[in-house]
PDB file of N, CA and C in Angstrom:
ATOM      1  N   UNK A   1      50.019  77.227  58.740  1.00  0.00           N
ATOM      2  CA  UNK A   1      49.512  76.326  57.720  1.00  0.00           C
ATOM      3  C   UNK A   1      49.487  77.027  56.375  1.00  0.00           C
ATOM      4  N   UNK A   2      50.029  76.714  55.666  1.00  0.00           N
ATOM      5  CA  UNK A   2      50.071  76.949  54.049  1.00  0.00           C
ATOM      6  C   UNK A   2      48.972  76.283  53.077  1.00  0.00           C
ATOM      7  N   UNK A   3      48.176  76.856  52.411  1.00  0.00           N
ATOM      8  CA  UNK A   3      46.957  76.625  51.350  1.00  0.00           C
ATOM      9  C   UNK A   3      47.077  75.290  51.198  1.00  0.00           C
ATOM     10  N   UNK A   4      48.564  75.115  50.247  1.00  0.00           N
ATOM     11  CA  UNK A   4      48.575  73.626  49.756  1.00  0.00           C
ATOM     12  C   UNK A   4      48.491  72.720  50.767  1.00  0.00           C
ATOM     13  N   UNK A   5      49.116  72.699  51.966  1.00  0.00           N
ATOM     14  CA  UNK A   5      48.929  71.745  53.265  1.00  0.00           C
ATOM     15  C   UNK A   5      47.665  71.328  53.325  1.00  0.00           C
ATOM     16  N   UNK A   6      47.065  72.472  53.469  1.00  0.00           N
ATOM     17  CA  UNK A   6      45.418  72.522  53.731  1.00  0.00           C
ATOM     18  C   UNK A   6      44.801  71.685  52.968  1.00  0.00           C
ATOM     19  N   UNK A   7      45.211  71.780  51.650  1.00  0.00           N
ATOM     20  CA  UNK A   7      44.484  71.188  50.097  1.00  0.00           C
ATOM     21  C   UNK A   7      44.790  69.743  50.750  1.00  0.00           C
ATOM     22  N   UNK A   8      46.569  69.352  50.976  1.00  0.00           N
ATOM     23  CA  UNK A   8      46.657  68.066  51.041  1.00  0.00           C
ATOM     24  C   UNK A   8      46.209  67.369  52.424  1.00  0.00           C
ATOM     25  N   UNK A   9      45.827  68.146  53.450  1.00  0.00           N
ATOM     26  CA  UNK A   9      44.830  67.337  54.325  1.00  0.00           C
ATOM     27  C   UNK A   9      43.576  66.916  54.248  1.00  0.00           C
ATOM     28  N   UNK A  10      43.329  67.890  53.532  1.00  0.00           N
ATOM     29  CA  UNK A  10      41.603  67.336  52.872  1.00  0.00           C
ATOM     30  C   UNK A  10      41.771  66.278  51.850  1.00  0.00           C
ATOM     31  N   UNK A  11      43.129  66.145  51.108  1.00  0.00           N
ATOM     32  CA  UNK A  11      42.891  64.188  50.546  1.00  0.00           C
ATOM     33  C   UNK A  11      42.919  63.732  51.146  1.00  0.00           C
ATOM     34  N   UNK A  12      43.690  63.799  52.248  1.00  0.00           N
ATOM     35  CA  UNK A  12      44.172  62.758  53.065  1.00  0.00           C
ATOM     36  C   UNK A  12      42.955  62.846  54.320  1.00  0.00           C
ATOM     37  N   UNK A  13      42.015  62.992  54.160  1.00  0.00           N
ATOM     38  CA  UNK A  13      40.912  62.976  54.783  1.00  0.00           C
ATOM     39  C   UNK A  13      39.655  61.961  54.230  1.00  0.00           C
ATOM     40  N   UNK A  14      39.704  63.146  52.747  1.00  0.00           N
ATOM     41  CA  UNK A  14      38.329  62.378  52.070  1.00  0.00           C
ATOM     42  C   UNK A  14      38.797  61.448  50.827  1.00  0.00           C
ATOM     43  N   UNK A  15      40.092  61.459  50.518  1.00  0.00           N
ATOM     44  CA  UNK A  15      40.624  60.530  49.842  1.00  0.00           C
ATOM     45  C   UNK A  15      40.426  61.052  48.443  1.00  0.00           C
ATOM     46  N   UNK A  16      40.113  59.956  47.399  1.00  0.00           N
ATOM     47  CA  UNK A  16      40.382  60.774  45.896  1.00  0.00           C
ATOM     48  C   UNK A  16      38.725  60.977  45.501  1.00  0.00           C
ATOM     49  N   UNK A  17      37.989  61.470  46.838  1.00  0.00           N
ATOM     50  CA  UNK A  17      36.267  61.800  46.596  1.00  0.00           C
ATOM     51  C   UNK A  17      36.532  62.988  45.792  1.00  0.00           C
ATOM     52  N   UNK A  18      35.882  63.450  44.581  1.00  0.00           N
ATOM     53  CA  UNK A  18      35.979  64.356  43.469  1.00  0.00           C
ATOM     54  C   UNK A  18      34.410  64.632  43.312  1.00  0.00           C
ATOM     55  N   UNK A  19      33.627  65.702  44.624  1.00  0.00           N
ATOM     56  CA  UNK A  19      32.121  65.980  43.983  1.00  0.00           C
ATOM     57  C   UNK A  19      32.243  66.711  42.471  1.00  0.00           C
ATOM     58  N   UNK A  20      31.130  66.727  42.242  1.00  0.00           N
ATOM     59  CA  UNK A  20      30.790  67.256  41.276  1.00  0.00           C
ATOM     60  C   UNK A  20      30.566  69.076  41.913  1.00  0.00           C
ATOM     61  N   UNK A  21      30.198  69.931  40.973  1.00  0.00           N
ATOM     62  CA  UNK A  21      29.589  71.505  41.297  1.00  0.00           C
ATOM     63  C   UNK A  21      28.298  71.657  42.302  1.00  0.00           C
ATOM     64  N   UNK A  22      27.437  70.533  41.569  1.00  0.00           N
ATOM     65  CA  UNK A  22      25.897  70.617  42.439  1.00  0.00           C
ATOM     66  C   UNK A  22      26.146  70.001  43.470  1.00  0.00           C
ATOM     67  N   UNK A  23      26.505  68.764  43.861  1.00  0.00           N
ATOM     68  CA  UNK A  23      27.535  68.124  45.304  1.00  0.00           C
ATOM     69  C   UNK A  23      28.049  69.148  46.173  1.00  0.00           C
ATOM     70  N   UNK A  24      28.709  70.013  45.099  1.00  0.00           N
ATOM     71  CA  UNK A  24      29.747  71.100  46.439  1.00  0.00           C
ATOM     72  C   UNK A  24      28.589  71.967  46.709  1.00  0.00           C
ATOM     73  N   UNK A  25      28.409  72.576  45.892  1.00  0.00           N
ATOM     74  CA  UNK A  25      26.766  73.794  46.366  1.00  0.00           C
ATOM     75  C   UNK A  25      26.023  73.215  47.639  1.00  0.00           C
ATOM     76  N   UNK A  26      25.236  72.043  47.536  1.00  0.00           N
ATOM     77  CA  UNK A  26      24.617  71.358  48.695  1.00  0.00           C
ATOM     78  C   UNK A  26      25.579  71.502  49.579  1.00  0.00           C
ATOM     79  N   UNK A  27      26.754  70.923  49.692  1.00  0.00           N
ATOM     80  CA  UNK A  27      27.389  70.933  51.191  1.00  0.00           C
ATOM     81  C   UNK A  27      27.488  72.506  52.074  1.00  0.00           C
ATOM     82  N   UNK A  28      27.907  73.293  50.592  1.00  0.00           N
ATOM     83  CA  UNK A  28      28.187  74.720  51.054  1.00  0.00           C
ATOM     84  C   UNK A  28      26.806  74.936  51.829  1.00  0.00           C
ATOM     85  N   UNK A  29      25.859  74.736  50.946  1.00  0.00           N
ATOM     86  CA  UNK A  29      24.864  75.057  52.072  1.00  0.00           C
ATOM     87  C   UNK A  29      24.369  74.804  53.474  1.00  0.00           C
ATOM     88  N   UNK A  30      25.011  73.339  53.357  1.00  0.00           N
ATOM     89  CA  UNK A  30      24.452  72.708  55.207  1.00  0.00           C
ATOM     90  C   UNK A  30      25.637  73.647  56.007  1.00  0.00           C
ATOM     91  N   UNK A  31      26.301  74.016  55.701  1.00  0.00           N
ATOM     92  CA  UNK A  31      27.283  74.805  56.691  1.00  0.00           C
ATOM     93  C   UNK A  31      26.888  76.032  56.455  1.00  0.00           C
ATOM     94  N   UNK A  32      26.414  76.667  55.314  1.00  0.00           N
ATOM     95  CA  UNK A  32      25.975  78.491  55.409  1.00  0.00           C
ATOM     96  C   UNK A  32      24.261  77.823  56.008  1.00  0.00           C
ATOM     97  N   UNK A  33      23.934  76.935  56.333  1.00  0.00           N
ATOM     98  CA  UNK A  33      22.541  76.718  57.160  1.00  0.00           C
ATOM     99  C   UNK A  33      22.910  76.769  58.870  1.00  0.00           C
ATOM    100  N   UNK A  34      23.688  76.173  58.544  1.00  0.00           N
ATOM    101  CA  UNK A  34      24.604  75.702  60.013  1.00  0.00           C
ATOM    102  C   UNK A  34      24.799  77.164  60.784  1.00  0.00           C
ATOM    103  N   UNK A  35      25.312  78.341  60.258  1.00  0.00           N
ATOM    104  CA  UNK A  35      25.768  79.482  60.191  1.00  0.00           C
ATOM    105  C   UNK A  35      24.502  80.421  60.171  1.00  0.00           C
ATOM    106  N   UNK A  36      23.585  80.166  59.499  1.00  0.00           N
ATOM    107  CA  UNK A  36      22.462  80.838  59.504  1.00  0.00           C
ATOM    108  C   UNK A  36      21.318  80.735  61.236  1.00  0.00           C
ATOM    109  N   UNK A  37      21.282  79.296  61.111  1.00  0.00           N
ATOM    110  CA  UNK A  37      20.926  79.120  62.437  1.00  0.00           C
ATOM    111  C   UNK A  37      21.402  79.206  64.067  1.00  0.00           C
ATOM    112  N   UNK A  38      22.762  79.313  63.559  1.00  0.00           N
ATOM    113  CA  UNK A  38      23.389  80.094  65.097  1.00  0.00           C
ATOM    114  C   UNK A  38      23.424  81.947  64.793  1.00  0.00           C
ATOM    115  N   UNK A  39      22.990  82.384  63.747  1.00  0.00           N
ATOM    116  CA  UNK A  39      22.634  83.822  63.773  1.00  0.00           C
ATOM    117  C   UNK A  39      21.064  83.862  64.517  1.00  0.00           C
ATOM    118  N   UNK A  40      20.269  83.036  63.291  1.00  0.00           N
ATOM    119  CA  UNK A  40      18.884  82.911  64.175  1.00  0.00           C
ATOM    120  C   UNK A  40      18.737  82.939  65.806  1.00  0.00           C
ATOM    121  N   UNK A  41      19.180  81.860  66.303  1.00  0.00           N
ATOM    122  CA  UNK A  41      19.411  81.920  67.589  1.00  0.00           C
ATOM    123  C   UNK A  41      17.914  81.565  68.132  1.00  0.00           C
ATOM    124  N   UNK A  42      17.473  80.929  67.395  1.00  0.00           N
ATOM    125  CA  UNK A  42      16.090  79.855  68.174  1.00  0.00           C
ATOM    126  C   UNK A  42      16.473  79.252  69.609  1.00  0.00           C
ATOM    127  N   UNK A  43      15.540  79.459  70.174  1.00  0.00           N
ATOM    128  CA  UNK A  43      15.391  79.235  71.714  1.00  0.00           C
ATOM    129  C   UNK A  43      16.398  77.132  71.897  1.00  0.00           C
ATOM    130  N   UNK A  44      15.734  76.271  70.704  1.00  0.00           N
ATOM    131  CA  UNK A  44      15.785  75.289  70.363  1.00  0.00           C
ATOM    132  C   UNK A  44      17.823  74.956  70.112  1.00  0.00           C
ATOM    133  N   UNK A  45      18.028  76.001  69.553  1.00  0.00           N
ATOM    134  CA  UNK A  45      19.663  75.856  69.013  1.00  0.00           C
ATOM    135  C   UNK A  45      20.624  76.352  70.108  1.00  0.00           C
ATOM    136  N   UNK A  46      20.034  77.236  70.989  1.00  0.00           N
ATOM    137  CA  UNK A  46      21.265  78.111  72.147  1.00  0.00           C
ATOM    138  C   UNK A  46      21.962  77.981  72.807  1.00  0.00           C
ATOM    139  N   UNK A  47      21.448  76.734  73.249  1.00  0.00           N
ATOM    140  CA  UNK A  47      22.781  75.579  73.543  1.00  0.00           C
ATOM    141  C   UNK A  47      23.700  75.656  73.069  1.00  0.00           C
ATOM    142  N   UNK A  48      23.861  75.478  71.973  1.00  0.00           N
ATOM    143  CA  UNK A  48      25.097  75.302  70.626  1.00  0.00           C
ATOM    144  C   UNK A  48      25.693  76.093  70.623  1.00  0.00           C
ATOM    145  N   UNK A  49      25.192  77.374  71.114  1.00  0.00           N
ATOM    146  CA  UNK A  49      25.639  78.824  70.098  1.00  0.00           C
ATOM    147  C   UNK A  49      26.870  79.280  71.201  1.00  0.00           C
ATOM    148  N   UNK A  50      27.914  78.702  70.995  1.00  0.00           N
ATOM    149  CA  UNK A  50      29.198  79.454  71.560  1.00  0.00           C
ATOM    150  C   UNK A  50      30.621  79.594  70.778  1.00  0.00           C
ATOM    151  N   UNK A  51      31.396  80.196  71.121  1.00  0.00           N
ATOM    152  CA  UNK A  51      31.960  80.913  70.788  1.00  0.00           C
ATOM    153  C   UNK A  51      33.118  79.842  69.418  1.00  0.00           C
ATOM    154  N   UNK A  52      33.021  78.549  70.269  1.00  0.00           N
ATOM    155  CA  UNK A  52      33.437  77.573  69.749  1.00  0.00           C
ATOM    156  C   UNK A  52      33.017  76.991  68.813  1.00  0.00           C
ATOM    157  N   UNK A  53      31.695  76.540  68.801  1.00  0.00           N
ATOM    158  CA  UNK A  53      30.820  76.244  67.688  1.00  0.00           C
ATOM    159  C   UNK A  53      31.103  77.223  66.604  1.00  0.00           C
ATOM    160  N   UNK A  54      30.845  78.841  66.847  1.00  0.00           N
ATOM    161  CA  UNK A  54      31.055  79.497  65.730  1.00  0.00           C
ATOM    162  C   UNK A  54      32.516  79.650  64.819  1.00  0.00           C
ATOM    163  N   UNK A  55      33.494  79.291  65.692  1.00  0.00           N
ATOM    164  CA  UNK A  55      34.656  79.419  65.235  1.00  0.00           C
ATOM    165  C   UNK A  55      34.818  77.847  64.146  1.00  0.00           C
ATOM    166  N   UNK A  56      34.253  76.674  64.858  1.00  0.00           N
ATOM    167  CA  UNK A  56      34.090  75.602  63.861  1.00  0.00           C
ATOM    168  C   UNK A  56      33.347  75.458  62.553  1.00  0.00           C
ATOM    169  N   UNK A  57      32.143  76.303  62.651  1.00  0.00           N
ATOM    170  CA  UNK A  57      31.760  76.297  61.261  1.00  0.00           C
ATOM    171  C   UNK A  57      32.512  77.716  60.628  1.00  0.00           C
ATOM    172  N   UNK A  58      33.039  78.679  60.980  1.00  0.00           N
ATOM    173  CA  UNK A  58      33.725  79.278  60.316  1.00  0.00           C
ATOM    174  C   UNK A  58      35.173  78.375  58.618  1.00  0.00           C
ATOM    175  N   UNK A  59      35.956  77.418  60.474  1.00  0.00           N
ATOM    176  CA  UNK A  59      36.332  76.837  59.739  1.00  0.00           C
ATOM    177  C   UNK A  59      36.197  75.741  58.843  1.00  0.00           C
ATOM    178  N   UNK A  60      34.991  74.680  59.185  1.00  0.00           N
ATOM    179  CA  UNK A  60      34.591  74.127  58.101  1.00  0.00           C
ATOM    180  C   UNK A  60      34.163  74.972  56.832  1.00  0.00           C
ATOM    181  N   UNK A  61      33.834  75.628  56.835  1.00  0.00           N
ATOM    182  CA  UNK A  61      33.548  76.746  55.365  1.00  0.00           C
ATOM    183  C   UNK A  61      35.174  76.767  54.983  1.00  0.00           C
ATOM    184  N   UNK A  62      35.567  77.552  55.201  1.00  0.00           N
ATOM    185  CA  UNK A  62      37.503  77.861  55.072  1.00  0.00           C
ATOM    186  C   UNK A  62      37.990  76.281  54.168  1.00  0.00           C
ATOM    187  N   UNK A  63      37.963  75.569  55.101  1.00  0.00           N
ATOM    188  CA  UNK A  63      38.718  74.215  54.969  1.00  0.00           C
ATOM    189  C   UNK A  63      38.090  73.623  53.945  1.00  0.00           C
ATOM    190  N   UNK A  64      36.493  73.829  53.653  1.00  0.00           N
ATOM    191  CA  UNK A  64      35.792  72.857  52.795  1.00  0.00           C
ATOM    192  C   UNK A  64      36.097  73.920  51.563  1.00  0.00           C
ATOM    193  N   UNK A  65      36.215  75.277  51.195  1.00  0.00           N
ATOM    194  CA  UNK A  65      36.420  75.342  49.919  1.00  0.00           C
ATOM    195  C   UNK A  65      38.069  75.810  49.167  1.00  0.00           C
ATOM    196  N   UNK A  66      39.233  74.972  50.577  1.00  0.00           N
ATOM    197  CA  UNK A  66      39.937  74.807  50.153  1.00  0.00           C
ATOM    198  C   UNK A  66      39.737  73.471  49.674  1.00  0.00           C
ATOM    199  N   UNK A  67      38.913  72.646  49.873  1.00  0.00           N
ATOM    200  CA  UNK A  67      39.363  70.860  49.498  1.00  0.00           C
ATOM    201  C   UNK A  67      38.156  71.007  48.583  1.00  0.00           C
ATOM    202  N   UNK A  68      37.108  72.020  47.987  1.00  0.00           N
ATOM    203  CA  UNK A  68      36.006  72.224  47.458  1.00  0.00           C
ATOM    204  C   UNK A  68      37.142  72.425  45.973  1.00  0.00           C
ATOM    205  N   UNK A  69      37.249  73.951  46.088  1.00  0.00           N
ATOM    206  CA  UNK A  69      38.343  74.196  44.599  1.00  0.00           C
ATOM    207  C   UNK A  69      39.505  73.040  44.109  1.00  0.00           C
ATOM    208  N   UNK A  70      39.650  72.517  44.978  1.00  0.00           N
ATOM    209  CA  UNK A  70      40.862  71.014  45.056  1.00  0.00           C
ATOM    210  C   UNK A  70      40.381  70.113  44.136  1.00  0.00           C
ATOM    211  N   UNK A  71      39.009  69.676  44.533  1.00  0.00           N
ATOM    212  CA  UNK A  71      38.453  68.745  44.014  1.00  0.00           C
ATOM    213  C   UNK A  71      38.047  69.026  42.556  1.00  0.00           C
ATOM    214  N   UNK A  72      38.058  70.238  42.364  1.00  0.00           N
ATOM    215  CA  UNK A  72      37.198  70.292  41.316  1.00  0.00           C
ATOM    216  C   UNK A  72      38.654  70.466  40.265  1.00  0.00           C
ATOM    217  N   UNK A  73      40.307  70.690  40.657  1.00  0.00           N
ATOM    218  CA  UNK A  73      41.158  70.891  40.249  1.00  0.00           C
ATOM    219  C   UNK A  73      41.538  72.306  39.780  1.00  0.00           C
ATOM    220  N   UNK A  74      41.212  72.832  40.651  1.00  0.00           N
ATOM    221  CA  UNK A  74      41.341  74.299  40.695  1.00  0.00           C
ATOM    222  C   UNK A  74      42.752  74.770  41.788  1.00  0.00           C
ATOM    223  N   UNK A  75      43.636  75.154  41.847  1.00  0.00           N
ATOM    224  CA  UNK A  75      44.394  75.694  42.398  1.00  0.00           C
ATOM    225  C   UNK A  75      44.153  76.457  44.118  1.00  0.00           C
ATOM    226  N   UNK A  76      43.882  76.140  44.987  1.00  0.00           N
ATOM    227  CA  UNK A  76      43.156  76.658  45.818  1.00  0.00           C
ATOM    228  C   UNK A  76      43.576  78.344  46.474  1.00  0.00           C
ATOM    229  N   UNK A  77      44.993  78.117  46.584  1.00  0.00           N
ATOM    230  CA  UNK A  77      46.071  79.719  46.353  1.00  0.00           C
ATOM    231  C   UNK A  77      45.745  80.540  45.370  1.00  0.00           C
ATOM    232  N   UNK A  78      45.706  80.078  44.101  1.00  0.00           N
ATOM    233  CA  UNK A  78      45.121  80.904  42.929  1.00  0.00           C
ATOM    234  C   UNK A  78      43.492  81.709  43.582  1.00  0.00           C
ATOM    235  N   UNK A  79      42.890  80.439  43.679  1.00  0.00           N
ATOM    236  CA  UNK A  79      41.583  81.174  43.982  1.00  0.00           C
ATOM    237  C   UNK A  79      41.515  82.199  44.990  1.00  0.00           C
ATOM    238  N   UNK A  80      42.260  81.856  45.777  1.00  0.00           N
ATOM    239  CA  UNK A  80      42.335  82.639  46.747  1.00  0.00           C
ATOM    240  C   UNK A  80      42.655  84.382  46.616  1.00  0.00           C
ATOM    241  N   UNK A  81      43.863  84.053  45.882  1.00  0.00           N
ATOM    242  CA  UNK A  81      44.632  85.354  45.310  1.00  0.00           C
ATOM    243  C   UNK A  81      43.682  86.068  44.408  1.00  0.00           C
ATOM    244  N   UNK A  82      43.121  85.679  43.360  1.00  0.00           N
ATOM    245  CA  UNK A  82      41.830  86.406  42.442  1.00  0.00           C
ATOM    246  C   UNK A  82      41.169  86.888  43.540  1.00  0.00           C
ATOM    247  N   UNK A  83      40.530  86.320  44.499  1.00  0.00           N
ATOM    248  CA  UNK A  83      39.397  86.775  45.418  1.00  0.00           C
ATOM    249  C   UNK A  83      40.025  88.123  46.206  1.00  0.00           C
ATOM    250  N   UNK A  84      40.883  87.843  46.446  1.00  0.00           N
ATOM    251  CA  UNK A  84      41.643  89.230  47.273  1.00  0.00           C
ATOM    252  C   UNK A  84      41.764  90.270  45.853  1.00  0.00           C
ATOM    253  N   UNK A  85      42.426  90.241  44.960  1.00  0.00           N
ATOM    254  CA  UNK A  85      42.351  91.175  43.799  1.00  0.00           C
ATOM    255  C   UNK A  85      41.301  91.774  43.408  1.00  0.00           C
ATOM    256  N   UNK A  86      40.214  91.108  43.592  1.00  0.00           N
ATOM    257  CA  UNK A  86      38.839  91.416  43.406  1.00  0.00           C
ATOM    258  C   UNK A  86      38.529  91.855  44.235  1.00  0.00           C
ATOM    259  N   UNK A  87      38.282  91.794  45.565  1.00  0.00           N
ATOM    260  CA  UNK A  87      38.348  92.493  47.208  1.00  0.00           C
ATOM    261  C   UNK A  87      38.868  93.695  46.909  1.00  0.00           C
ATOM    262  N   UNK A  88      40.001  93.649  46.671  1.00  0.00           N
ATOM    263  CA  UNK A  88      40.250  95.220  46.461  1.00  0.00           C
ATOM    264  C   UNK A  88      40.317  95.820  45.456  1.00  0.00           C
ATOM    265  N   UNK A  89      39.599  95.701  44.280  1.00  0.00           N
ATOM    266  CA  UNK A  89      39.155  96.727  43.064  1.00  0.00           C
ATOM    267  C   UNK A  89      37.776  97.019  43.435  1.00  0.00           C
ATOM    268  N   UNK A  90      37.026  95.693  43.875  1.00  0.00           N
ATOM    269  CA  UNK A  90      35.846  96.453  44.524  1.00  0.00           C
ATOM    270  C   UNK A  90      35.456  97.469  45.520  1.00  0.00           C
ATOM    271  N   UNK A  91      36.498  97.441  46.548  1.00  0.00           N
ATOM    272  CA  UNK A  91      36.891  98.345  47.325  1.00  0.00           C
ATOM    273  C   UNK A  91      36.828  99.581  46.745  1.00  0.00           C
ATOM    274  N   UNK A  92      37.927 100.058  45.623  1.00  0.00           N
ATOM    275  CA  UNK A  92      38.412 100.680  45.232  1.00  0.00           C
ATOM    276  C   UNK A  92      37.546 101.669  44.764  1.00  0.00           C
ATOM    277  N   UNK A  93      36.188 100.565  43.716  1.00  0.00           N
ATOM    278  CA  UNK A  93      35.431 101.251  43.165  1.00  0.00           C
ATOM    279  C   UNK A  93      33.803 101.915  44.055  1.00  0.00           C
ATOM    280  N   UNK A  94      33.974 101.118  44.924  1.00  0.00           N
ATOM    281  CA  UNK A  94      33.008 101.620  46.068  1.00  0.00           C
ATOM    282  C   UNK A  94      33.869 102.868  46.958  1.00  0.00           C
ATOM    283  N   UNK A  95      35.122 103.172  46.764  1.00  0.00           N
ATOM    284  CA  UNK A  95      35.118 104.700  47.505  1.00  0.00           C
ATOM    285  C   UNK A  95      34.910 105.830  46.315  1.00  0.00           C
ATOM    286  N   UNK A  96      35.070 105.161  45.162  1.00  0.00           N
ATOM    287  CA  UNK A  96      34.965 106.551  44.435  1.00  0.00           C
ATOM    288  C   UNK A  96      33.764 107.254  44.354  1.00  0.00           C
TER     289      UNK A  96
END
């Protein structure tokens, strides 16, 4: 699967929905909550907590801020590519 694919399944999902910044923040969060609570691991959630589940909210995170940067008309490859450039200067500057 290639970035842009990705980008264009998420229209073709949620259609020409365009959140806003504070819209995307909230969602990011029910999934880094989602993610938080299968770390927790409450007696209540453990059910849930397999190997599968974790691999799904992995990828809803992945998938949502490829169709997240999309929406907002951001390049989602671009973003991507800065983030790795940045990954590794930070790297860089944390061995020195």
């Amino acid at each position: 699967m290639e970035i842009d694919e990705l980008a264009e399944q998420a229209r073709g999902i949620w259609g020409k929905e365009n959140l806003s910044l504070s819209e995307i923040l909230i969602r990011i969060g029910v999934v880094y909550g989602d993610l938080c609570r299968y770390e927790r691991n409450a007696k209540k959630d453990r059910e849930n907590h397999t190997d599968e589940e974790l691999k799904k909210e992995f990828g809803n995170m992945i998938f949502s801020m490829i169709k997240f940067a999309d929406q907002l008309g951001h390049n989602p490859k671009e973003c991507i590519e800065l983030a790795i450039e940045t990954q590794r200067k930070n790297k860089e500057i944390l061995q020195k």
